[in-house]
N, C-alpha and C. Protein backbone atom coordinates (compact mmCIF):
# COMPACT_ATOMS: atom_id res chain seq x y z
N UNK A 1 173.78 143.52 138.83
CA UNK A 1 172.62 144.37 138.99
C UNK A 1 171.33 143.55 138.93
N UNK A 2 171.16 142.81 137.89
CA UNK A 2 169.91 142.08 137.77
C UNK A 2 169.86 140.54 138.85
N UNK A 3 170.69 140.15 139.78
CA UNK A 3 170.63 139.57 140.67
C UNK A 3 170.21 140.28 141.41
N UNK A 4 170.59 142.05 142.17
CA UNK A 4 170.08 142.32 143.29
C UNK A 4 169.09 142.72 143.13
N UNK A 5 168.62 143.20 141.81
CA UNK A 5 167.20 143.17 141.71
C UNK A 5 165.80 141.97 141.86
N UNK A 6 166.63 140.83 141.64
CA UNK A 6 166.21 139.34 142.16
C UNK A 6 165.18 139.40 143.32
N UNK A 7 166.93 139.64 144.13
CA UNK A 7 166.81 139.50 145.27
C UNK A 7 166.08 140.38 145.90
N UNK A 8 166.08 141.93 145.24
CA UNK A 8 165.31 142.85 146.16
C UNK A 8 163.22 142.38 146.20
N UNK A 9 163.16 141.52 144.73
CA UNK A 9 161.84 141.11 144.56
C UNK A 9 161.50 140.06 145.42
N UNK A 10 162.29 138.76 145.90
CA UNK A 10 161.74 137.81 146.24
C UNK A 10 162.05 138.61 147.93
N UNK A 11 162.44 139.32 148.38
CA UNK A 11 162.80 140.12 150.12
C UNK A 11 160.80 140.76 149.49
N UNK A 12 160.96 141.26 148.83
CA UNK A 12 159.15 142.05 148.71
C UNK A 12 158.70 140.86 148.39
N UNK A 13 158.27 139.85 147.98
CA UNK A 13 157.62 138.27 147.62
C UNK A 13 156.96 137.98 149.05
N UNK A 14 158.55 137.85 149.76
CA UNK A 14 157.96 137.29 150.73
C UNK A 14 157.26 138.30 152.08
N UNK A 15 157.41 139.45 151.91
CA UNK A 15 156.56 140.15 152.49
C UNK A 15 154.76 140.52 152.10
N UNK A 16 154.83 140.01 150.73
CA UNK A 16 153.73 140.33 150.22
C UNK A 16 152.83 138.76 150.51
N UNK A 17 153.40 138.20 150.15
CA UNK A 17 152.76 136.66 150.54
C UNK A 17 152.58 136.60 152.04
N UNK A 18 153.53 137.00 153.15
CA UNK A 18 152.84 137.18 154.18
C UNK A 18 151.56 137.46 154.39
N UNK A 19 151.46 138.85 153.90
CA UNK A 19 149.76 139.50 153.64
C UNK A 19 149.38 139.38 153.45
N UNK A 20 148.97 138.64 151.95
CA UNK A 20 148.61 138.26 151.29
C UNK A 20 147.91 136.69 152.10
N UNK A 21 148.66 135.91 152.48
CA UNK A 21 147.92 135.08 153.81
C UNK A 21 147.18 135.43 154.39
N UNK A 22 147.82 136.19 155.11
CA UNK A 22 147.32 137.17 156.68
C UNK A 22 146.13 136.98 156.18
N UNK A 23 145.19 138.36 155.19
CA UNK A 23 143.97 138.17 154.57
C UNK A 23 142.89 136.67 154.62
N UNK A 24 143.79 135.83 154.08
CA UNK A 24 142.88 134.73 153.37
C UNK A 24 142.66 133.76 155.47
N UNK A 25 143.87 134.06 156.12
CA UNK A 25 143.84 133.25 157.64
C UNK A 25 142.53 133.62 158.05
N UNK A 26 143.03 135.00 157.72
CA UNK A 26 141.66 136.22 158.74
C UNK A 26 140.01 135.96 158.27
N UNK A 27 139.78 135.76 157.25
CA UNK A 27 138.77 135.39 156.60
C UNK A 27 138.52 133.68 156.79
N UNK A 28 139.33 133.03 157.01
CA UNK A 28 139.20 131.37 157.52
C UNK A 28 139.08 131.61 158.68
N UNK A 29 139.07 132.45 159.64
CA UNK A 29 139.40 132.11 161.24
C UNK A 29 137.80 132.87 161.21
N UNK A 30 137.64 133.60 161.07
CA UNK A 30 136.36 134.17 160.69
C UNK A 30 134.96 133.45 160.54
N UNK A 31 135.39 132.81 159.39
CA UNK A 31 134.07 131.53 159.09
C UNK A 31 134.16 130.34 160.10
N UNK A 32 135.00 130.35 160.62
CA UNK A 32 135.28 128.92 161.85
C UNK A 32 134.86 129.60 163.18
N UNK A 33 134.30 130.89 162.91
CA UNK A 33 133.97 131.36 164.14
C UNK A 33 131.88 131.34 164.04
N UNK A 34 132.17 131.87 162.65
CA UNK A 34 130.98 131.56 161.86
C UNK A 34 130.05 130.07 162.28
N UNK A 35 130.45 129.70 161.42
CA UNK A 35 130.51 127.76 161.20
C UNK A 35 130.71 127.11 161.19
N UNK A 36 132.02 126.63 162.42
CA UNK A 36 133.12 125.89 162.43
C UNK A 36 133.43 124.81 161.07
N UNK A 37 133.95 124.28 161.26
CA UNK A 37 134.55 123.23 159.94
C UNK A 37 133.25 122.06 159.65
N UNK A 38 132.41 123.19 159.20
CA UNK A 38 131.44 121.93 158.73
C UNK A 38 131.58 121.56 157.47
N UNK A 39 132.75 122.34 156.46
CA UNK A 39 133.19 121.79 155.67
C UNK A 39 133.83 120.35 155.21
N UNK A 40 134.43 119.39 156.54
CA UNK A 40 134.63 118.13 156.71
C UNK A 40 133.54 116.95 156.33
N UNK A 41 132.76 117.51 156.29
CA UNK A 41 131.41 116.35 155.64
C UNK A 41 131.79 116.35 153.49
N UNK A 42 132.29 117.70 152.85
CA UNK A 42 132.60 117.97 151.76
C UNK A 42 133.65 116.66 151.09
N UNK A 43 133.69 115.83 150.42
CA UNK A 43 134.26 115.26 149.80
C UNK A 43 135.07 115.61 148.33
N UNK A 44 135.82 115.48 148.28
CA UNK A 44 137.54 116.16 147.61
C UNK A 44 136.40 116.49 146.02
N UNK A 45 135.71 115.68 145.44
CA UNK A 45 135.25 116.44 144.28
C UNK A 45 133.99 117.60 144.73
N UNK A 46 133.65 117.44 145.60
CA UNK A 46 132.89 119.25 145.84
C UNK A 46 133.59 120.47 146.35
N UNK A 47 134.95 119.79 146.78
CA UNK A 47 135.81 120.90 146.86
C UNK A 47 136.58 121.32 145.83
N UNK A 48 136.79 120.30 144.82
CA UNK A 48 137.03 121.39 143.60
C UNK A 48 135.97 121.89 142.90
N UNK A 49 134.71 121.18 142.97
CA UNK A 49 133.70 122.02 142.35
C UNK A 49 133.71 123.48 142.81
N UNK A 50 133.57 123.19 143.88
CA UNK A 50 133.86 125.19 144.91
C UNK A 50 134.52 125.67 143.95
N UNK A 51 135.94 125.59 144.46
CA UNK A 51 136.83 125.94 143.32
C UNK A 51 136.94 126.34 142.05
N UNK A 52 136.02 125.53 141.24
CA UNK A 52 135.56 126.07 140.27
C UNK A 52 134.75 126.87 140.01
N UNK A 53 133.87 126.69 141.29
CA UNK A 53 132.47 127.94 140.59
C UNK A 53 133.23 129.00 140.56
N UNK A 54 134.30 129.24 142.38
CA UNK A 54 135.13 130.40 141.85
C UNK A 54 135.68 131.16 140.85
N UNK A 55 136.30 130.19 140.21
CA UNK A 55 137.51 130.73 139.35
C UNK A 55 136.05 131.03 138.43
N UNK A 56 135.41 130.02 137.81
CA UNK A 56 134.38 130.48 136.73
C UNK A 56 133.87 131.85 137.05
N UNK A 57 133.58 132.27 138.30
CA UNK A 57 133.12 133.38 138.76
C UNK A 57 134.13 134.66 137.96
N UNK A 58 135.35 134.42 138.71
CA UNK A 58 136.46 135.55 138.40
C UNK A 58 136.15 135.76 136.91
N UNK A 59 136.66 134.08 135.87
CA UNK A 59 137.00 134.97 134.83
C UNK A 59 135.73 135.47 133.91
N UNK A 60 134.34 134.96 134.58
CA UNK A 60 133.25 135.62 134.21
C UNK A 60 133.00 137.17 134.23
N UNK A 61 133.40 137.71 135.25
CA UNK A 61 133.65 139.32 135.72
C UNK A 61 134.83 139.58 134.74
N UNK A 62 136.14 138.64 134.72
CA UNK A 62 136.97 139.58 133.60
C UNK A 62 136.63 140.02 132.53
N UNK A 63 135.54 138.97 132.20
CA UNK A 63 135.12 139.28 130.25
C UNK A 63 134.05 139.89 130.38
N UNK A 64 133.18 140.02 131.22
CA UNK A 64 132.02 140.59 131.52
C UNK A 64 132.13 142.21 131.92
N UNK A 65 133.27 142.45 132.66
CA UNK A 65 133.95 143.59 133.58
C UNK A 65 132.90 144.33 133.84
N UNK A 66 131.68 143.76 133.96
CA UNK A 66 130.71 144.15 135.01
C UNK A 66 130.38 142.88 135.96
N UNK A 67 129.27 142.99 137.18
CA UNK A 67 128.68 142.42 138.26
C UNK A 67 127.43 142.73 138.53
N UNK A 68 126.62 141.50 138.60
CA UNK A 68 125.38 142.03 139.11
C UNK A 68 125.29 141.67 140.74
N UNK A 69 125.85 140.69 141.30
CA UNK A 69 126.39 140.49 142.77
C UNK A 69 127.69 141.42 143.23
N UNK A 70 127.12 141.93 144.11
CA UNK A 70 128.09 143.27 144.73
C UNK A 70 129.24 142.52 145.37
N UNK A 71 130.31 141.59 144.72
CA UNK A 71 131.19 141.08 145.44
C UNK A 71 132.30 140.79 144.27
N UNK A 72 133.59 141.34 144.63
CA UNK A 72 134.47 141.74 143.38
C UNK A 72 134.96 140.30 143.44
N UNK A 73 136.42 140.47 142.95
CA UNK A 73 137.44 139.14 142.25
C UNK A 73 138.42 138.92 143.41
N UNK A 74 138.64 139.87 144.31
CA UNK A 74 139.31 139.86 145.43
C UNK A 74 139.17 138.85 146.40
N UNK A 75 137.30 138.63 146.57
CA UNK A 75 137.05 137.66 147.94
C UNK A 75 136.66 135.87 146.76
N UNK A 76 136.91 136.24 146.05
CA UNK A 76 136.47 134.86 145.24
C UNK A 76 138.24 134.48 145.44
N UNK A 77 139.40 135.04 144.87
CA UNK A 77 140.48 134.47 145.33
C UNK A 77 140.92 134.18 146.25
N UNK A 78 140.26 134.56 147.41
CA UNK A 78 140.32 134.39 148.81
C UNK A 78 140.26 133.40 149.50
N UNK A 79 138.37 132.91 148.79
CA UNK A 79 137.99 131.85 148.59
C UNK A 79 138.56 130.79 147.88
N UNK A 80 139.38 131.02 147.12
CA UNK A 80 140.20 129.40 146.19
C UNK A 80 141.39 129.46 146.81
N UNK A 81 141.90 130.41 147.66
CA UNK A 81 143.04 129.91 148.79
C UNK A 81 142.44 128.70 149.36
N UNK A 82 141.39 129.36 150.73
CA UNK A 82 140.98 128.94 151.29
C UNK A 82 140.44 127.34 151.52
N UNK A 83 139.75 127.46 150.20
CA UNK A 83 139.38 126.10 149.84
C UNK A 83 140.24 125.05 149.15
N UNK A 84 140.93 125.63 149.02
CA UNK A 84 142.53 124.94 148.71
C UNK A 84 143.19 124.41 149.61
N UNK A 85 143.45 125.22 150.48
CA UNK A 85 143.74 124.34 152.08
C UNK A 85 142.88 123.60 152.06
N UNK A 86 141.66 123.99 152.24
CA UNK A 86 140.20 122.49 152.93
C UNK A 86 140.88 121.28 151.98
N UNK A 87 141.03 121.71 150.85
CA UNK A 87 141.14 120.33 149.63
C UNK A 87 142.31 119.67 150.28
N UNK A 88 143.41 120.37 150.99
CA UNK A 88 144.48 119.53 151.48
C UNK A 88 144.00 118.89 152.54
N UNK A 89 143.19 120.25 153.60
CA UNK A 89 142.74 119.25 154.63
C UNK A 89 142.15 118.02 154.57
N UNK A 90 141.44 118.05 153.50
CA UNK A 90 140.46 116.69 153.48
C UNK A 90 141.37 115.20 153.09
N UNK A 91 142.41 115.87 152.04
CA UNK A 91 143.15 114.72 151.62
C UNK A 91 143.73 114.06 152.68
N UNK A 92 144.31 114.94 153.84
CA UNK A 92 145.19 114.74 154.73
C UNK A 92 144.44 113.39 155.25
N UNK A 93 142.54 113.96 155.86
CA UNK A 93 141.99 113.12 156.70
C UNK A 93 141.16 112.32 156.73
N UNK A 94 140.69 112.47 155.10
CA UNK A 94 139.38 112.24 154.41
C UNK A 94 138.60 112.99 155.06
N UNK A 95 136.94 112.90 154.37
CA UNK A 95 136.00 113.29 154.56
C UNK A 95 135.30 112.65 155.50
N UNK A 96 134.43 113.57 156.48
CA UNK A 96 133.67 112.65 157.26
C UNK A 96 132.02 113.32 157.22
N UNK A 97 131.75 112.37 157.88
CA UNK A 97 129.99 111.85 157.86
C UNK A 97 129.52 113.26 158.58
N UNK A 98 129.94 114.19 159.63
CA UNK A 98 129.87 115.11 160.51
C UNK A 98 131.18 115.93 161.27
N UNK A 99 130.99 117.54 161.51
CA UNK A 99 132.09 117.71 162.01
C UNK A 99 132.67 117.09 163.23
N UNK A 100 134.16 116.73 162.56
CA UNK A 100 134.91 115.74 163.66
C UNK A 100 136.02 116.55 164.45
N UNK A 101 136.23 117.72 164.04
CA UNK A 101 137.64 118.44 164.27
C UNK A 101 137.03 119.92 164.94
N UNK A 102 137.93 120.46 165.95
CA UNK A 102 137.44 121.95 166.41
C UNK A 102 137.79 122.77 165.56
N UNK A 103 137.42 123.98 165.86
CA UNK A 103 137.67 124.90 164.87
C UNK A 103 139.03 125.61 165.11
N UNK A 104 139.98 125.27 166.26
CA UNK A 104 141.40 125.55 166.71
C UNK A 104 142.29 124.44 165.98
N UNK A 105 141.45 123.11 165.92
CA UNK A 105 142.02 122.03 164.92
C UNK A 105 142.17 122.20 163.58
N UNK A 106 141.22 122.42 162.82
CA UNK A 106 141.40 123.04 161.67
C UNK A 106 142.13 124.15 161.32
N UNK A 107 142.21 125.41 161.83
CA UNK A 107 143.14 126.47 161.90
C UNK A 107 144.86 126.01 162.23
N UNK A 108 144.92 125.02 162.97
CA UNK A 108 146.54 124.15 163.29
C UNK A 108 146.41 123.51 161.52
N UNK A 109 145.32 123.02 161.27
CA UNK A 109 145.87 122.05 159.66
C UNK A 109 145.90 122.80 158.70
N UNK A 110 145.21 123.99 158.65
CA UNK A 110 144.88 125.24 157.69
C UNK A 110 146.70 125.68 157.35
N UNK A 111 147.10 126.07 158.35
CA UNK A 111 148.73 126.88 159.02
C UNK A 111 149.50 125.87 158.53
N UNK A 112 149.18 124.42 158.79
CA UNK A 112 150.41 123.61 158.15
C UNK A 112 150.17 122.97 156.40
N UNK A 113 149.24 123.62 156.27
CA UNK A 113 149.35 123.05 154.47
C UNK A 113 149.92 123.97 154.11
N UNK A 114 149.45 125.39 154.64
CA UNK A 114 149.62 126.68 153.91
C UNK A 114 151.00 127.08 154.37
N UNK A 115 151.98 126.98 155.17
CA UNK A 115 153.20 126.79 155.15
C UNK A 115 154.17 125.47 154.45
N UNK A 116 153.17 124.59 154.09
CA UNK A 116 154.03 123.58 152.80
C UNK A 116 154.48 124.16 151.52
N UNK A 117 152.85 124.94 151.35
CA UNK A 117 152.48 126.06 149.92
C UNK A 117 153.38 126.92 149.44
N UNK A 118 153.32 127.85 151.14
CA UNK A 118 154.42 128.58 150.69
C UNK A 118 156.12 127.96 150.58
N UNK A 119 156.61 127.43 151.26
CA UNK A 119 157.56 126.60 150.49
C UNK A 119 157.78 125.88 149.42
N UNK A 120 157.01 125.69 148.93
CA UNK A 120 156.99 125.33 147.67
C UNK A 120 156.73 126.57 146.31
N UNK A 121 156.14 127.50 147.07
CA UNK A 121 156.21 129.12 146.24
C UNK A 121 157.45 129.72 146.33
N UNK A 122 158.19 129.17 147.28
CA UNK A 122 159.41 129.93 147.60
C UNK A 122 160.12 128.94 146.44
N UNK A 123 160.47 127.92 146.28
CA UNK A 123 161.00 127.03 145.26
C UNK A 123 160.79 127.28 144.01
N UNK A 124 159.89 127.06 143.56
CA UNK A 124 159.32 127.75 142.55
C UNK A 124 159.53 128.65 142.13
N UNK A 125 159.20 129.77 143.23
CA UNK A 125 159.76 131.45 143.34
C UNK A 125 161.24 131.56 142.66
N UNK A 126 162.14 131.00 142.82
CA UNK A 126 163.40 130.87 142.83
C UNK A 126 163.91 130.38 141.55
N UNK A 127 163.34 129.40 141.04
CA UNK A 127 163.55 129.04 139.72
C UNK A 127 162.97 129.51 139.07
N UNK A 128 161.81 130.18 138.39
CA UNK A 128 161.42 131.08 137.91
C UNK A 128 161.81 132.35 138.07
N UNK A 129 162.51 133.04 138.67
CA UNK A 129 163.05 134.18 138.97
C UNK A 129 161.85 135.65 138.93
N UNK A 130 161.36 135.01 140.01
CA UNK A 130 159.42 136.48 139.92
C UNK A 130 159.31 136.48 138.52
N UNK A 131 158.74 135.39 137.14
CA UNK A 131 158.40 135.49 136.59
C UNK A 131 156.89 135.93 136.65
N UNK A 132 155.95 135.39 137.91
CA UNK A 132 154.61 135.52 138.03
C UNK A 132 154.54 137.45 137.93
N UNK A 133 154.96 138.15 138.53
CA UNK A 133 155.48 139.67 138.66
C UNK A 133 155.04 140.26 137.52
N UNK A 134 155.09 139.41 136.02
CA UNK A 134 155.19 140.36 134.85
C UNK A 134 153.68 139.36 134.15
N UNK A 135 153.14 138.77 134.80
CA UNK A 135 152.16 138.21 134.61
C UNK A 135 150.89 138.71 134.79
N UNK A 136 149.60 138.60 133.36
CA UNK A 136 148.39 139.00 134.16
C UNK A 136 147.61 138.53 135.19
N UNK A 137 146.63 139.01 135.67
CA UNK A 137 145.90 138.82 136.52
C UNK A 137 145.19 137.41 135.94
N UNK A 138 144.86 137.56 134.90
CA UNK A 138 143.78 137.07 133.85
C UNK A 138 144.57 136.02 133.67
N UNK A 139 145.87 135.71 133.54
CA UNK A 139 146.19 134.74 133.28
C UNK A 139 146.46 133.51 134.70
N UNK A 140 146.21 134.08 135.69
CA UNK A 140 146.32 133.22 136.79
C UNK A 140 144.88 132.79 137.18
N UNK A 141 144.17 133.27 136.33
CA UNK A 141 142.91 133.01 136.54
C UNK A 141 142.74 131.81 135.69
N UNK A 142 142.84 131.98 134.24
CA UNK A 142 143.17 130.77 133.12
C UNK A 142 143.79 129.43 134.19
N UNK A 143 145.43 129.72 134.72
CA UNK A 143 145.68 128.49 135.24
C UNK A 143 145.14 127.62 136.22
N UNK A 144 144.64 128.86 137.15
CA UNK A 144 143.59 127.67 138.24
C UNK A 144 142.79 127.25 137.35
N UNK A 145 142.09 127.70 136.27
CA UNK A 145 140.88 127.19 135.81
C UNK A 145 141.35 125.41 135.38
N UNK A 146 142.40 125.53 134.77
CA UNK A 146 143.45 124.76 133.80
C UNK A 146 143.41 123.50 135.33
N UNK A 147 144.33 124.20 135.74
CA UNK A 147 144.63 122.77 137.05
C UNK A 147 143.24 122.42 137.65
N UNK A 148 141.80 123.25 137.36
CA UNK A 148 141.01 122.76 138.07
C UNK A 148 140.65 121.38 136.90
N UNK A 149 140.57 121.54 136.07
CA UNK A 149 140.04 120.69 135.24
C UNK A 149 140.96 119.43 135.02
N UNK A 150 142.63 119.45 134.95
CA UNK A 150 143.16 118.74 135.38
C UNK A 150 142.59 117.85 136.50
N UNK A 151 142.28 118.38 137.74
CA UNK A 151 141.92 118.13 138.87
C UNK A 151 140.77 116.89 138.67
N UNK A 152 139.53 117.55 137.87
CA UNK A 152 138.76 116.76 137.98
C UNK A 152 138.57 115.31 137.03
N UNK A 153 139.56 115.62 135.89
CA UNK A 153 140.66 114.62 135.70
C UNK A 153 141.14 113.63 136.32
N UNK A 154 141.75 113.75 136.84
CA UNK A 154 142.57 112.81 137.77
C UNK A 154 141.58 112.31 139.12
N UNK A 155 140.55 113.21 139.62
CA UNK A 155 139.57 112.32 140.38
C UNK A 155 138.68 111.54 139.33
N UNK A 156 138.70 111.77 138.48
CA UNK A 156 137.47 110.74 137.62
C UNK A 156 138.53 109.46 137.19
N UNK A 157 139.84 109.45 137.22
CA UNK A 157 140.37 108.34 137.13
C UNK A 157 140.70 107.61 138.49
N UNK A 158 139.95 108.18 139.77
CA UNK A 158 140.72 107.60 140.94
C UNK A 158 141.95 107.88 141.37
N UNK A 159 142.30 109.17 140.86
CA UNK A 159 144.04 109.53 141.64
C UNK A 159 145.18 109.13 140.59
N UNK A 160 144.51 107.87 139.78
CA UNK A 160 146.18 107.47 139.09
C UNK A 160 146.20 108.66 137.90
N UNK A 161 147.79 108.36 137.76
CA UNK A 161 148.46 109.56 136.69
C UNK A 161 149.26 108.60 135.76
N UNK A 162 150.04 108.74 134.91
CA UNK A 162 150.53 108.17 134.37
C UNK A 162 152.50 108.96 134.40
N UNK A 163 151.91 110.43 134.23
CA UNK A 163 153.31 110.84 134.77
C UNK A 163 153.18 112.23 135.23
N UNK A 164 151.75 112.69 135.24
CA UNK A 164 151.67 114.08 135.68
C UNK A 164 151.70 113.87 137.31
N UNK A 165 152.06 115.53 137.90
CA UNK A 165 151.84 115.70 139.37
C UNK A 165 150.35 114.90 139.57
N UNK A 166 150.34 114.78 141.23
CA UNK A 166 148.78 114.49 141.35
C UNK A 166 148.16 115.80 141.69
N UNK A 167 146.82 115.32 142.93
CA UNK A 167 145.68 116.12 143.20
C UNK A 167 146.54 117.26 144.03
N UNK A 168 147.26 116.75 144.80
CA UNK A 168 147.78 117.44 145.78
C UNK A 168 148.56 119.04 145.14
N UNK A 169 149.47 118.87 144.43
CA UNK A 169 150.59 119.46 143.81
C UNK A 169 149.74 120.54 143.45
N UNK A 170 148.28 120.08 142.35
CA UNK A 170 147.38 121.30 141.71
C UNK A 170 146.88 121.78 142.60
N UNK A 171 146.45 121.49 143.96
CA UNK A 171 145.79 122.60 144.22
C UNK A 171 146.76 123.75 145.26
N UNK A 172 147.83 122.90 145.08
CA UNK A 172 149.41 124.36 145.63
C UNK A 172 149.27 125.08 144.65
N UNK A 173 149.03 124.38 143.64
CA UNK A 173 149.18 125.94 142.55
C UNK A 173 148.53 126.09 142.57
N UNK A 174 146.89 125.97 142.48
CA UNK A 174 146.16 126.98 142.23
C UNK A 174 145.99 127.70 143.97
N UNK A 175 146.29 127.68 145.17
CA UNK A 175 146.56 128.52 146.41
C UNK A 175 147.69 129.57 145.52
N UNK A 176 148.73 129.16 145.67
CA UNK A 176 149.73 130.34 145.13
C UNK A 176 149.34 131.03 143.90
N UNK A 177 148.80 130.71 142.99
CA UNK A 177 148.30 131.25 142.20
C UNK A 177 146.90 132.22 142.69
N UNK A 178 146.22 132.07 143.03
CA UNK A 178 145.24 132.86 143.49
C UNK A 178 146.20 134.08 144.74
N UNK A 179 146.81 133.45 145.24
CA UNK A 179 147.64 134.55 146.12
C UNK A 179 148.77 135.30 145.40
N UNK A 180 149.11 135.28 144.48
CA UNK A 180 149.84 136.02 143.24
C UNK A 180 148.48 137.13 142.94
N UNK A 181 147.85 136.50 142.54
CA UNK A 181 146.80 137.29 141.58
C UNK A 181 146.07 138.30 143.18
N UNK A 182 145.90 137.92 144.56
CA UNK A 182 145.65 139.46 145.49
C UNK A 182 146.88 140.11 145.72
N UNK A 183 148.21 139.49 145.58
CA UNK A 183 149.14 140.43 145.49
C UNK A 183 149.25 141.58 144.14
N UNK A 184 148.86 141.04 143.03
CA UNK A 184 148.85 141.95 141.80
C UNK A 184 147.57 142.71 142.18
N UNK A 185 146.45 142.15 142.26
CA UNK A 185 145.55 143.08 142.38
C UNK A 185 145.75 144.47 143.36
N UNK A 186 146.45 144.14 144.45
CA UNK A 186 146.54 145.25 145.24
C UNK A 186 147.20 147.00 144.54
């Protein structure tokens, strides 16, 4: 019984993470229609700064559970997808001086980090058995915060680790993690 119940969660997982994409694509394809990828001039520590103002944002509204900016916790996780990919993108290509890439280029590198992500959510997914499911909101907020600071960690040492994951690994979790937390929110 408690296997097909497993299984009936990670068959809804992966329908919900679909959507749960879908959203964050639609909102990237959006701003590249906006402003194409002038994000490529951004160098890997202002993209976790982003990142951070985010998350600082969210769990500011949790403890606050008011707003004086008319913009909920929904499009700020949206935003630490989003910019989560860029953080891969950039690693992928480094940073450059001006935009170098179209905005059909970026959307091809956007699609292939964020299908690494989710394979690796699916892994994850699996050994944890939908533990995230019984998890707060609030607390996926804590862990991006957690891996962001990690993050800026490990860029203030230049990348080396001694035995932790690197840059890369944290910001899969904090994408899947922020996409946990619009699947709960819904």
């Amino acid at each position: 019984m408690f296997h097909l119940l497993i299984h009936t969660y990670m068959s809804d997982t992966k329908e919900e993470f679909s959507l749960a994409t879908s959203r964050c694509r639609e909102v990237f394809e959006k701003k590249m229609k906006d402003y194409g990828p002038a994000w490529r001039i951004m160098r890997p520590e202002s993209v976790t700064d982003q990142i951070f103002i985010k998350v600082n944002r969210i769990r500011s509204l949790e403890t606050k559970q008011t707003h004086q900016v008319d913009e909920g916790i929904q499009p700020e996780f949206i935003a630490i997808v989003n910019y989560g990919l860029i953080a891969l993108i950039q690693m992928e290509l480094g940073y450059a001086d001006a935009t170098d890439i179209t905005a059909s280029e970026a959307l091809r590198l956007y699609d292939k980090h964020l299908a690494a992500t989710t394979e690796l959510m699916y892994a994850k997914n699996h050994d944890y058995d939908e533990a995230w499911r019984t998890m707060r909101v609030s607390s996926y907020t804590d862990l991006i915060l957690m891996k962001i600071y990690r993050t800026k960690q490990i860029e203030d040492h230049k990348g080396q680790t001694l035995v932790s994951e690197g840059v890369e690994a944290n910001y899969m979790d904090m994408i899947n993690y922020a996409l946990f937390a619009l699947i709960r929110l819904e």
